[in-house]
N, C-alpha and C. Protein backbone atom coordinates (compact mmCIF):
# COMPACT_ATOMS: atom_id res chain seq x y z
N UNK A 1 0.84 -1.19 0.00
CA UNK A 1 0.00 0.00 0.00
C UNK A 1 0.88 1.25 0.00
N UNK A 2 0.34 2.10 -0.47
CA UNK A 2 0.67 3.36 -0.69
C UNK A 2 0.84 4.52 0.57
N UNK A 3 2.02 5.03 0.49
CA UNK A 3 1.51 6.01 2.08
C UNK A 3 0.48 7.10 1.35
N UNK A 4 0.06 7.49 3.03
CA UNK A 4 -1.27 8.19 2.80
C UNK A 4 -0.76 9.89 1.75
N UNK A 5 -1.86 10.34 1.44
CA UNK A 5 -1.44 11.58 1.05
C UNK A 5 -0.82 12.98 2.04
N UNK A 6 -0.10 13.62 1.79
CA UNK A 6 0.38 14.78 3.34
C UNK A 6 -0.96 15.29 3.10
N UNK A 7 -2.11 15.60 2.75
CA UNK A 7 -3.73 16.30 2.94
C UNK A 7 -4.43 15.66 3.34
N UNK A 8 -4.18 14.28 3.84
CA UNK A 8 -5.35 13.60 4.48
C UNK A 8 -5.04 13.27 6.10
N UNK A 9 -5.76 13.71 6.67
CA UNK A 9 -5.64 13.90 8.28
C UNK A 9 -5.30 12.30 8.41
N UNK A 10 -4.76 11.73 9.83
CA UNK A 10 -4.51 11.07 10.49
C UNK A 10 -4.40 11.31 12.22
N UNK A 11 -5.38 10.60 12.37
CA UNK A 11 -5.64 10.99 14.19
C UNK A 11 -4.62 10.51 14.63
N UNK A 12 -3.23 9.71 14.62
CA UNK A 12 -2.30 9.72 15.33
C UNK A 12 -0.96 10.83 15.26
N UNK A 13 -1.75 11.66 13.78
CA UNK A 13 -0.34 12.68 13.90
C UNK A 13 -1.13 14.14 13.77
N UNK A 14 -2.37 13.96 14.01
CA UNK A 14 -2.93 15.27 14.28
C UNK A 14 -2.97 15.42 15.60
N UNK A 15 -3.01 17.46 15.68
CA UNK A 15 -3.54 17.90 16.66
C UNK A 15 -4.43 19.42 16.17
N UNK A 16 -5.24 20.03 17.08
CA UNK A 16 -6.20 21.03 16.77
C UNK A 16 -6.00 21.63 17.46
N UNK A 17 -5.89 23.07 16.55
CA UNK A 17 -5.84 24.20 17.38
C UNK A 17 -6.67 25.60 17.07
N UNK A 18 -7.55 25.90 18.36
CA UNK A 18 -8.67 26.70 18.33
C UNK A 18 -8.02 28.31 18.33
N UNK A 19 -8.55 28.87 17.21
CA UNK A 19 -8.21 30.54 17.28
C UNK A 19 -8.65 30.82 17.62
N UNK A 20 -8.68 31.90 18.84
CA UNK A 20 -9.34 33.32 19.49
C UNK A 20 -10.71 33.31 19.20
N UNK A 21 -11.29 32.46 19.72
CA UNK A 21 -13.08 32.46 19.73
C UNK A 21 -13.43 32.96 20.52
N UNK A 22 -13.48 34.19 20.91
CA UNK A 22 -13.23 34.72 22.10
C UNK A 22 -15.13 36.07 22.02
N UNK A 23 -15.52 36.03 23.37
CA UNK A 23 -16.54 37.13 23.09
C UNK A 23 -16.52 38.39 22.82
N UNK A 24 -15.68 39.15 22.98
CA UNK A 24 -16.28 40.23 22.08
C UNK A 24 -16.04 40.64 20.55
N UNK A 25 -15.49 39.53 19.61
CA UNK A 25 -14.99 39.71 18.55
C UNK A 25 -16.13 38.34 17.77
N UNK A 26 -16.47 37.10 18.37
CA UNK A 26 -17.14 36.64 18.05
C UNK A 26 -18.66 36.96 17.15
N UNK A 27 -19.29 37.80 17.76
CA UNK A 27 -20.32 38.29 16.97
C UNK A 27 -20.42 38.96 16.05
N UNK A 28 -19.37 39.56 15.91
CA UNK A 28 -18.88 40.52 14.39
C UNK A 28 -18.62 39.78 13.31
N UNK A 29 -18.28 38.44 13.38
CA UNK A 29 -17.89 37.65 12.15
C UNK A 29 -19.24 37.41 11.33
N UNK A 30 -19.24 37.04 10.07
CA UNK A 30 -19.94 36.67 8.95
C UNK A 30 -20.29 35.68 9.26
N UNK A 31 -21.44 35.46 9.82
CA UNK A 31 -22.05 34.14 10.06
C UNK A 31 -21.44 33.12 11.13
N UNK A 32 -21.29 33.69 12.19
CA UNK A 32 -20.39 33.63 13.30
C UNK A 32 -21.76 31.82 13.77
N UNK A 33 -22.61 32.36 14.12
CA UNK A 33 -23.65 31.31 14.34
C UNK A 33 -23.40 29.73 13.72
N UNK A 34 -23.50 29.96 12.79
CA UNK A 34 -23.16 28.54 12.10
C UNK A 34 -21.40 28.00 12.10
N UNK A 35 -20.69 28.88 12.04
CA UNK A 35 -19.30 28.48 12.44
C UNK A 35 -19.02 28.63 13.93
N UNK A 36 -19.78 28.65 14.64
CA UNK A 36 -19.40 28.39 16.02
C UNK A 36 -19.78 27.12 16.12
N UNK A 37 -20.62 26.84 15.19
CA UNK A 37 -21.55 25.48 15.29
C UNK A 37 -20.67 24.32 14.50
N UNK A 38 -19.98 24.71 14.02
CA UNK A 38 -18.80 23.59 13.39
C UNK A 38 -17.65 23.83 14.33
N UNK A 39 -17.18 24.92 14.83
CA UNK A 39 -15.88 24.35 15.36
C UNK A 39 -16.30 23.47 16.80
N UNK A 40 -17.44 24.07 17.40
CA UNK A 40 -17.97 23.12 18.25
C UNK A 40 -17.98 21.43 18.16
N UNK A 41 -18.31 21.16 17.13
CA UNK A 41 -18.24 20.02 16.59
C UNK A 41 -17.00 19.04 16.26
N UNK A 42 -16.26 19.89 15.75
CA UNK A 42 -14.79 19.77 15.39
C UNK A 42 -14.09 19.47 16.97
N UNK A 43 -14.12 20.40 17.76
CA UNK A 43 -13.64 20.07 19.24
C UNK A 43 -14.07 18.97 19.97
N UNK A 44 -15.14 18.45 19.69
CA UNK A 44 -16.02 17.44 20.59
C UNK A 44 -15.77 16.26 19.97
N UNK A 45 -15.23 16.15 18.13
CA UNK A 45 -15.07 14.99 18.15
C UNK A 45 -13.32 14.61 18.12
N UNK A 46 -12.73 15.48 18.12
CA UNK A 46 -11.17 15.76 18.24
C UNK A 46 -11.05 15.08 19.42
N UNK A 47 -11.53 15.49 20.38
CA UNK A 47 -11.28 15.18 21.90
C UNK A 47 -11.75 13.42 22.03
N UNK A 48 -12.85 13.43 21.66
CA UNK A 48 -13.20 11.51 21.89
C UNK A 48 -12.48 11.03 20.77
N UNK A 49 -12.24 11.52 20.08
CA UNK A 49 -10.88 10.37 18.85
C UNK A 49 -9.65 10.32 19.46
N UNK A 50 -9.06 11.50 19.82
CA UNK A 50 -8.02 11.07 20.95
C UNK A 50 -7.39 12.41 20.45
N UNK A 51 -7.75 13.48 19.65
CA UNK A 51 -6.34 14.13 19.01
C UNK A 51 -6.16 15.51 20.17
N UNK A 52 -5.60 15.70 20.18
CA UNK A 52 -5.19 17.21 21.51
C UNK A 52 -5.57 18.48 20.92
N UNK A 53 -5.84 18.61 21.89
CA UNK A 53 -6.82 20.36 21.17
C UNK A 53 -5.64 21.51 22.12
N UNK A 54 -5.92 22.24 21.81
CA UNK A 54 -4.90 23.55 22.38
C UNK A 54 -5.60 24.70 21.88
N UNK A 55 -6.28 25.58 22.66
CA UNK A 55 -6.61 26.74 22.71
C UNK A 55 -6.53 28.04 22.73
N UNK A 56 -6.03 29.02 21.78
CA UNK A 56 -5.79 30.55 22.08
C UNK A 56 -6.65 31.03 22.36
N UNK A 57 -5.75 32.44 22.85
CA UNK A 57 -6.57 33.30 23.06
C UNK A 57 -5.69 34.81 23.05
N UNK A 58 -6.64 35.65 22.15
CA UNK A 58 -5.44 37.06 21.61
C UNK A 58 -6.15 38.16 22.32
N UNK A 59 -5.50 38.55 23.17
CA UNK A 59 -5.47 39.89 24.01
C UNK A 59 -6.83 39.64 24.73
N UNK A 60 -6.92 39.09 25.49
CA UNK A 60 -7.99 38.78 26.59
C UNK A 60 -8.45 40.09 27.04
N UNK A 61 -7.73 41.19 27.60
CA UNK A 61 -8.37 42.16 28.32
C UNK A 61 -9.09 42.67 27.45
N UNK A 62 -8.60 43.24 25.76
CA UNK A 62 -9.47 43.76 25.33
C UNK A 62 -10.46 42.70 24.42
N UNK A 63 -10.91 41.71 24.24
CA UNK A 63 -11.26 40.60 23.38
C UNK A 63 -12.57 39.81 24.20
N UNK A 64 -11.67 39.81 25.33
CA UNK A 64 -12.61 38.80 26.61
C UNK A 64 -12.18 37.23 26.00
N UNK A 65 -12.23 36.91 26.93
CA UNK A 65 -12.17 35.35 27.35
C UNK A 65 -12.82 34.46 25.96
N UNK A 66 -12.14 33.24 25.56
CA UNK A 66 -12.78 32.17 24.75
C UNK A 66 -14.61 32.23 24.68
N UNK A 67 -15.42 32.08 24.22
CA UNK A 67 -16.81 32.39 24.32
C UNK A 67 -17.27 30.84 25.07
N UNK A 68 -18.27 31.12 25.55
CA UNK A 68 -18.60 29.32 26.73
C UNK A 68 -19.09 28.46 26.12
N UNK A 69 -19.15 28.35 25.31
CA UNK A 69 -19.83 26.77 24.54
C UNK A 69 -18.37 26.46 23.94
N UNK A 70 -16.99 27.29 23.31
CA UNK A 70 -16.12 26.37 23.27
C UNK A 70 -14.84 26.28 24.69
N UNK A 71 -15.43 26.87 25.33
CA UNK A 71 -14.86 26.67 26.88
C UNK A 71 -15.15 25.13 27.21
N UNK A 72 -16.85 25.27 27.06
CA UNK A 72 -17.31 24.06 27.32
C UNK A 72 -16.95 22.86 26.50
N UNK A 73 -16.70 22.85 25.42
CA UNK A 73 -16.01 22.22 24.33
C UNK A 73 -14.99 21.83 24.46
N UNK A 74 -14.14 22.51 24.94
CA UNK A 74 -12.51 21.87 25.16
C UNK A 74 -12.81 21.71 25.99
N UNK A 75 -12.85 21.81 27.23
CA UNK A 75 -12.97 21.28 28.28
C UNK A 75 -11.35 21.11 29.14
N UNK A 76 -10.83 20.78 29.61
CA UNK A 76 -9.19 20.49 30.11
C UNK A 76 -8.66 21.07 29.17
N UNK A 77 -8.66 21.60 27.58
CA UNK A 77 -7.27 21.70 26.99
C UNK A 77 -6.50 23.02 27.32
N UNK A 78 -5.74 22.85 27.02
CA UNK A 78 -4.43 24.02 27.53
C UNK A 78 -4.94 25.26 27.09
N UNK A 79 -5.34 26.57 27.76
CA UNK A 79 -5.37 27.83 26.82
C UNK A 79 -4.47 28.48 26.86
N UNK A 80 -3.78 29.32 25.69
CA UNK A 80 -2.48 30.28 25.71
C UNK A 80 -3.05 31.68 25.82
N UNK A 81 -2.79 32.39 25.99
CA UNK A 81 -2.86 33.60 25.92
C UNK A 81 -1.94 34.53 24.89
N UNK A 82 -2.24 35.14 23.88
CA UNK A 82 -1.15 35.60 23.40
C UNK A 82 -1.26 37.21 22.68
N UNK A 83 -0.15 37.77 22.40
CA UNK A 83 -0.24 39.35 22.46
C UNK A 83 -0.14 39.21 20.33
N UNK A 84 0.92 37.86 19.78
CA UNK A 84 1.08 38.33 18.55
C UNK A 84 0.16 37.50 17.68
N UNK A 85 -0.41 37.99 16.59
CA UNK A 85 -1.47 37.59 15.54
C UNK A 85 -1.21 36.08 15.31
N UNK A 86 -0.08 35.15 15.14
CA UNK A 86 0.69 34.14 14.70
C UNK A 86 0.79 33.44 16.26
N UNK A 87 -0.04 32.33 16.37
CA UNK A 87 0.22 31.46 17.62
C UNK A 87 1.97 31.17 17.36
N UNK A 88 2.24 31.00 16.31
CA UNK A 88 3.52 30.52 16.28
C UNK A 88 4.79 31.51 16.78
N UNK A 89 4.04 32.75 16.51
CA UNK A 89 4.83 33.90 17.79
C UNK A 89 5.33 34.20 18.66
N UNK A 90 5.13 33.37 19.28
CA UNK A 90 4.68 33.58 20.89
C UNK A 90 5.82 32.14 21.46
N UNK A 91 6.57 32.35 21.70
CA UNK A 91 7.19 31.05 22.15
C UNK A 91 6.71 29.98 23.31
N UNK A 92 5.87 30.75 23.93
CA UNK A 92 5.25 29.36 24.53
C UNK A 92 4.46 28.33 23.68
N UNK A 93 3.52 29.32 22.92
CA UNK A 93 2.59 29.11 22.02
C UNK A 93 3.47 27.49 21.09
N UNK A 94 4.43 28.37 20.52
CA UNK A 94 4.97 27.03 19.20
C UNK A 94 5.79 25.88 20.41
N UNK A 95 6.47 26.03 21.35
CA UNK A 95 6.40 25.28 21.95
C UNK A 95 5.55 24.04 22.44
N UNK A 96 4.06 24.41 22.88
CA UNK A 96 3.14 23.53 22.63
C UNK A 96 3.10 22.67 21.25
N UNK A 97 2.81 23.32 20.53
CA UNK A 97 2.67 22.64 19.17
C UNK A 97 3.26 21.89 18.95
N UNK A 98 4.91 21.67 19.00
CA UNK A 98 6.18 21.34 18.43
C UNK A 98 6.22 20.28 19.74
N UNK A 99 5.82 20.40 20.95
CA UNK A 99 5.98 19.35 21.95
C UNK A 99 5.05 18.56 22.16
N UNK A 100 3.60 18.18 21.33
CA UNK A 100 2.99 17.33 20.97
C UNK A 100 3.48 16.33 19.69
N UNK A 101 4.51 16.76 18.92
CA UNK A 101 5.04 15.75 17.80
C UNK A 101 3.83 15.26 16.81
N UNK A 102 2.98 15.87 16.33
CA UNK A 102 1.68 15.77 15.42
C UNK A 102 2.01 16.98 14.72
N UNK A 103 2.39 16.66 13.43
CA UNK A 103 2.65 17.65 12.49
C UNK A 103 1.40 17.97 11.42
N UNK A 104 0.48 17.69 11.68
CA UNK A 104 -0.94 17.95 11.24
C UNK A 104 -1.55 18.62 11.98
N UNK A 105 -1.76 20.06 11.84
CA UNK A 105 -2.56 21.25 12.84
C UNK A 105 -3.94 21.41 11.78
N UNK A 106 -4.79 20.94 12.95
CA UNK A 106 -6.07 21.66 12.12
C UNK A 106 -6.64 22.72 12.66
N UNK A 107 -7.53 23.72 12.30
CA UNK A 107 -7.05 25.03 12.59
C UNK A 107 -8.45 25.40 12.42
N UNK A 108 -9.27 25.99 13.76
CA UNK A 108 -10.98 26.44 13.95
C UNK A 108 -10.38 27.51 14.30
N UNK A 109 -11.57 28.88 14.25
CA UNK A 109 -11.35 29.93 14.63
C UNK A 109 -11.50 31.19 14.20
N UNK A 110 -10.90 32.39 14.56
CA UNK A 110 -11.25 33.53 14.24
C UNK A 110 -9.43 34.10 14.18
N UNK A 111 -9.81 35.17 13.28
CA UNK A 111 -10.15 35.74 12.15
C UNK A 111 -9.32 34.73 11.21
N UNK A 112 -9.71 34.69 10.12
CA UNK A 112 -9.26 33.72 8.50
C UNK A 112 -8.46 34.66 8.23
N UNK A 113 -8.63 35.80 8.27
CA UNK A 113 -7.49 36.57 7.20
C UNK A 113 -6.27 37.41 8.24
N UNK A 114 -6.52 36.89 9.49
CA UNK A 114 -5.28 37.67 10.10
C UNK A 114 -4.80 36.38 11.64
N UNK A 115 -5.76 35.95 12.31
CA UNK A 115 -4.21 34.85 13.15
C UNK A 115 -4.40 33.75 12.59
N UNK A 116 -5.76 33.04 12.42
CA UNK A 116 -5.59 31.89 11.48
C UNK A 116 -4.43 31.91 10.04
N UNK A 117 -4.69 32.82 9.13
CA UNK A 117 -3.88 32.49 8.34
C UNK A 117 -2.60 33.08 8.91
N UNK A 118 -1.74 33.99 9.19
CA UNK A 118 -0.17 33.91 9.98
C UNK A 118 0.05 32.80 10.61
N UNK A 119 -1.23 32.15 11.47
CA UNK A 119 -0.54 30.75 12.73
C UNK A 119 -0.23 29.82 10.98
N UNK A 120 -1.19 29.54 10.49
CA UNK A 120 -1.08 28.31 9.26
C UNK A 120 0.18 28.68 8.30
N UNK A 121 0.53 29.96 8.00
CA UNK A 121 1.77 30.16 7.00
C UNK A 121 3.07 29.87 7.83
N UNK A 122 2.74 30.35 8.85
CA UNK A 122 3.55 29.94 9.92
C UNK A 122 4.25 28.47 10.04
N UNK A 123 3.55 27.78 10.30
CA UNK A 123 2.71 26.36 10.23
C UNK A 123 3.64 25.57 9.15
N UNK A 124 3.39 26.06 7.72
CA UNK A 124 3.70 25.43 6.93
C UNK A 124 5.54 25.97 6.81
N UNK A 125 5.49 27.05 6.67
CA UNK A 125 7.41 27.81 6.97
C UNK A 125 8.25 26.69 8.12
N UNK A 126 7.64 25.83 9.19
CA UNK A 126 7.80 25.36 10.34
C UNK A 126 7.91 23.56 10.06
N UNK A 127 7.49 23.60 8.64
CA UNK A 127 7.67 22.14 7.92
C UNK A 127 5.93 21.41 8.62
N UNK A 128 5.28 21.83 9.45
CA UNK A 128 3.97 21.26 9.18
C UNK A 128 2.92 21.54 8.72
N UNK A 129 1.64 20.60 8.22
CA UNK A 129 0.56 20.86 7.71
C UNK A 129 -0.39 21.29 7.81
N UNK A 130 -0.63 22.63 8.25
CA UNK A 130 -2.53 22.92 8.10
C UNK A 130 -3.29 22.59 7.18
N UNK A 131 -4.45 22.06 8.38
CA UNK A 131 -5.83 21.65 7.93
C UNK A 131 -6.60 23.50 8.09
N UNK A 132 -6.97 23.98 7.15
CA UNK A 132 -8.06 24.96 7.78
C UNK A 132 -9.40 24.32 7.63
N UNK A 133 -10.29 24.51 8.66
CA UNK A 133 -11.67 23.89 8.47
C UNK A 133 -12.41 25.41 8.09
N UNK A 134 -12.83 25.04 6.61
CA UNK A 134 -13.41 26.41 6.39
C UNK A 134 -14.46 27.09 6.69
N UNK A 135 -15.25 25.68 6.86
CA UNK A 135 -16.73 26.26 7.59
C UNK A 135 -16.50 26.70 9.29
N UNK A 136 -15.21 26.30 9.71
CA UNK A 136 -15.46 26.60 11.11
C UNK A 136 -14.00 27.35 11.21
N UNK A 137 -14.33 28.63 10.20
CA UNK A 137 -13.03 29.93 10.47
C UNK A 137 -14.04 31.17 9.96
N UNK A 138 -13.45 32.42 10.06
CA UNK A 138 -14.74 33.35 10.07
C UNK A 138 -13.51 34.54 10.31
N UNK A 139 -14.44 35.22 9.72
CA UNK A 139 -13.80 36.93 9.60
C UNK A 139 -14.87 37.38 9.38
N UNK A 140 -14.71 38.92 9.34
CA UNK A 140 -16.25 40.44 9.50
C UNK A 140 -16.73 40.32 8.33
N UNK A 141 -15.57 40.32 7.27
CA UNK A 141 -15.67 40.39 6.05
C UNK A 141 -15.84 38.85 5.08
N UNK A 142 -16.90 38.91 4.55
CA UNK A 142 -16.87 37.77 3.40
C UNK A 142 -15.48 37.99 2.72
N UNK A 143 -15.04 38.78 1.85
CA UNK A 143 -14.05 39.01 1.28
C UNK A 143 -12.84 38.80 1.34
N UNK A 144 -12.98 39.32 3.04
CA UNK A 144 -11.20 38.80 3.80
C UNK A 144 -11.30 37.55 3.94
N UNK A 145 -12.38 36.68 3.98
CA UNK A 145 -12.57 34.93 4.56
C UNK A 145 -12.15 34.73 2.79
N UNK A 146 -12.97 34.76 1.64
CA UNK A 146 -12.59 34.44 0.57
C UNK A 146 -10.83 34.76 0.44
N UNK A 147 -10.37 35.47 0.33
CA UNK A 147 -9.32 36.02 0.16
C UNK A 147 -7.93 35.11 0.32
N UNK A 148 -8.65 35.00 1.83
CA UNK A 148 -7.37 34.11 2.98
C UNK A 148 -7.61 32.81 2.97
N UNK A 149 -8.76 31.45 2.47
CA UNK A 149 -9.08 30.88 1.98
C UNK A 149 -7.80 30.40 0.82
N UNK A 150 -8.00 31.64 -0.36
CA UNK A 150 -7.79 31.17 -1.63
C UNK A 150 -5.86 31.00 -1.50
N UNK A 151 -5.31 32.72 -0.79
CA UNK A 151 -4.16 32.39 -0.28
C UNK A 151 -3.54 31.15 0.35
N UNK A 152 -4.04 30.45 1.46
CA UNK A 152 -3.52 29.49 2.44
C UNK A 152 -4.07 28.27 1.40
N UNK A 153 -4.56 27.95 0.19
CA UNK A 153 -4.75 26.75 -0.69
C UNK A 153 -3.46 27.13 -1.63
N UNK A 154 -2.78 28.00 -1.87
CA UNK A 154 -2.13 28.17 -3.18
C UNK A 154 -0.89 28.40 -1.87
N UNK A 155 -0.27 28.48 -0.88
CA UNK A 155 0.48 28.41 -0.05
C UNK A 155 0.79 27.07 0.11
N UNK A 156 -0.37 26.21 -0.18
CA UNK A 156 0.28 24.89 0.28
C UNK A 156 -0.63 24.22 1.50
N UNK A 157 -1.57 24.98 2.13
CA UNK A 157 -2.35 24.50 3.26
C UNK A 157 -3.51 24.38 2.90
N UNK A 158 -3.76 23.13 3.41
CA UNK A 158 -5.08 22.05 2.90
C UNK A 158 -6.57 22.42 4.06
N UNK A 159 -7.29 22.51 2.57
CA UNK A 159 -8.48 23.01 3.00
C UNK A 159 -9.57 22.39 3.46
N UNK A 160 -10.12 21.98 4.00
CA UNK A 160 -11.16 21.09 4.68
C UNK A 160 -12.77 21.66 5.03
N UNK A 161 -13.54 20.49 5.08
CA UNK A 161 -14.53 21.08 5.66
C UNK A 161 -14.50 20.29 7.58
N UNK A 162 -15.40 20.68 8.57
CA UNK A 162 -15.75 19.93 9.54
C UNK A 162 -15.64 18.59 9.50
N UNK A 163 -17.12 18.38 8.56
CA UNK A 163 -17.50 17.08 8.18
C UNK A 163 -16.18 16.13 7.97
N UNK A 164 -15.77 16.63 6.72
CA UNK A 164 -14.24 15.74 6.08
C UNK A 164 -13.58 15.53 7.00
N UNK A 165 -12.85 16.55 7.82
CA UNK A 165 -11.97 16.06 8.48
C UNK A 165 -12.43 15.26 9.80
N UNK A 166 -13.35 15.42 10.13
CA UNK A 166 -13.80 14.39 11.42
C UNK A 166 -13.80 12.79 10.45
N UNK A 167 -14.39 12.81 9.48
CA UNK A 167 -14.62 11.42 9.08
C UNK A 167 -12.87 10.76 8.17
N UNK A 168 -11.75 11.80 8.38
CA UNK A 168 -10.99 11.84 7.53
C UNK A 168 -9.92 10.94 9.05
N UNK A 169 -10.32 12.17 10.05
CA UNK A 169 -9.50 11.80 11.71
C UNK A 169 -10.50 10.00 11.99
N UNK A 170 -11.80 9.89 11.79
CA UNK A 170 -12.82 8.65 11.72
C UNK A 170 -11.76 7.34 11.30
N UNK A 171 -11.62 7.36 9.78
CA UNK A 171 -11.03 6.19 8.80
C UNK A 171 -12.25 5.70 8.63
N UNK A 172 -12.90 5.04 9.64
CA UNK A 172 -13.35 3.60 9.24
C UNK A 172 -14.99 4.00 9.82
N UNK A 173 -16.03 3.12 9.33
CA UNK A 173 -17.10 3.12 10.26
C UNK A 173 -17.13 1.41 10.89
N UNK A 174 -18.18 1.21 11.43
CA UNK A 174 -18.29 -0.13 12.17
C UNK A 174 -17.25 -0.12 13.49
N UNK A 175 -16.84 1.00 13.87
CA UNK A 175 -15.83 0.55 15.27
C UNK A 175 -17.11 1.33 15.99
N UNK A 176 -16.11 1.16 17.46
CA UNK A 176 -17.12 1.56 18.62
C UNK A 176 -16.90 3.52 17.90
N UNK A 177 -15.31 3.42 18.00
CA UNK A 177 -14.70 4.80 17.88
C UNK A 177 -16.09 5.79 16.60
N UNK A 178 -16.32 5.07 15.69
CA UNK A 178 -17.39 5.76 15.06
C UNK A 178 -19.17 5.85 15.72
N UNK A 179 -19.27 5.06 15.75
CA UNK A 179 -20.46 4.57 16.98
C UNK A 179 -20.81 5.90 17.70
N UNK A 180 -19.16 6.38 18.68
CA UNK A 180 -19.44 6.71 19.61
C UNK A 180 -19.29 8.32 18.91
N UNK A 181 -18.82 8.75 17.71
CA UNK A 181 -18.45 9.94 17.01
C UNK A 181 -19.75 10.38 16.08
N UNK A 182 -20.34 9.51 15.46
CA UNK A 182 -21.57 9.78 15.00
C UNK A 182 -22.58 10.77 15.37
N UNK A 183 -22.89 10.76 16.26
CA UNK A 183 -24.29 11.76 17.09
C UNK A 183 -23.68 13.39 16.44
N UNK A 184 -22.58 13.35 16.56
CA UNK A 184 -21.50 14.61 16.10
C UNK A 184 -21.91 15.11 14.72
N UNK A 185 -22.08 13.86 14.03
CA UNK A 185 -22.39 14.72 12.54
C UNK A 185 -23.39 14.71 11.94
N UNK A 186 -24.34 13.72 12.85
CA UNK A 186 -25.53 13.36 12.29
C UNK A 186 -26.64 14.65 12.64
């Protein structure tokens, strides 16, 4: 058999990492509602497949705190705090990343056209792969989400939906592991 493709997730060398979903920037995004509603999803089944989630968060005082349904969502995972646009900035920040050994980052969150895409160019400059999940990334602007989208595909970073990549992190159906992941997408 063939090794897998570098664009197709693998739950033993992925990990996920949540951008600045944070409340007071949350509601300004373009359809913030329905992409809260995928990265939600994305976190809940990350966590029962086994893959490690890691959480930012950009300028808390003025931003406020992660928003509570993906508080509630991660649940235990690590949150960073950080001052520069690029999780990978921040040396605690890439530290995490780089000390989980999963060179597959999939990538929920806010904003698409400014820390999501720096953490992912980042990402890829750093020799690993972003996943962006597109339905569950968001900016103010349609335009800047199109934009940063079309950039981070022609950069080299693989584009995903929710769905795909949960059933991509899945493999197989008939285990318990799907069984118990199902309710998630159904």
């Amino acid at each position: 058999m063939h090794p897998p493709h570098p664009h197709r997730l693998d739950r033993d060398r992925a990990q996920l990492l949540v951008v600045d979903i944070q409340e007071k920037l949350l509601p300004r995004i373009d359809g913030h509602e329905a992409m809260l509603a995928r990265a939600e999803q994305v976190i809940r089944a990350a966590l029962d497949i086994g893959v490690p989630v890691t959480v930012s968060e950009q300028y808390v005082k003025g931003l406020g705190p992660t928003v509570a349904r993906i508080r509630d969502a991660a649940g235990e995972a690590p949150r960073f705090e950080k001052l520069a646009f690029s999780f990978c900035d921040e040396p605690a920040c890439r530290e995490r990343i780089e000390s989980l050994g999963r060179p597959q980052v999939i990538l929920v969150g806010i904003e698409t056209h400014v820390c999501v895409l720096q953490t992912a160019l980042d990402l890829l400059a750093a020799g690993s792969t972003p996943f962006v999940v597109a339905d569950a990334v968001g900016s103010r602007a349609a335009r800047d989400y199109d934009v940063a989208l079309a950039g981070l595909r022609s950069a080299g970073a693989a584009v995903t939906t929710a769905e795909s990549a949960i059933f991509q992190l899945l493999r197989a159906s008939g285990t318990a592991l799907f069984k118990r992941v199902l309710p998630l997408v159904k």
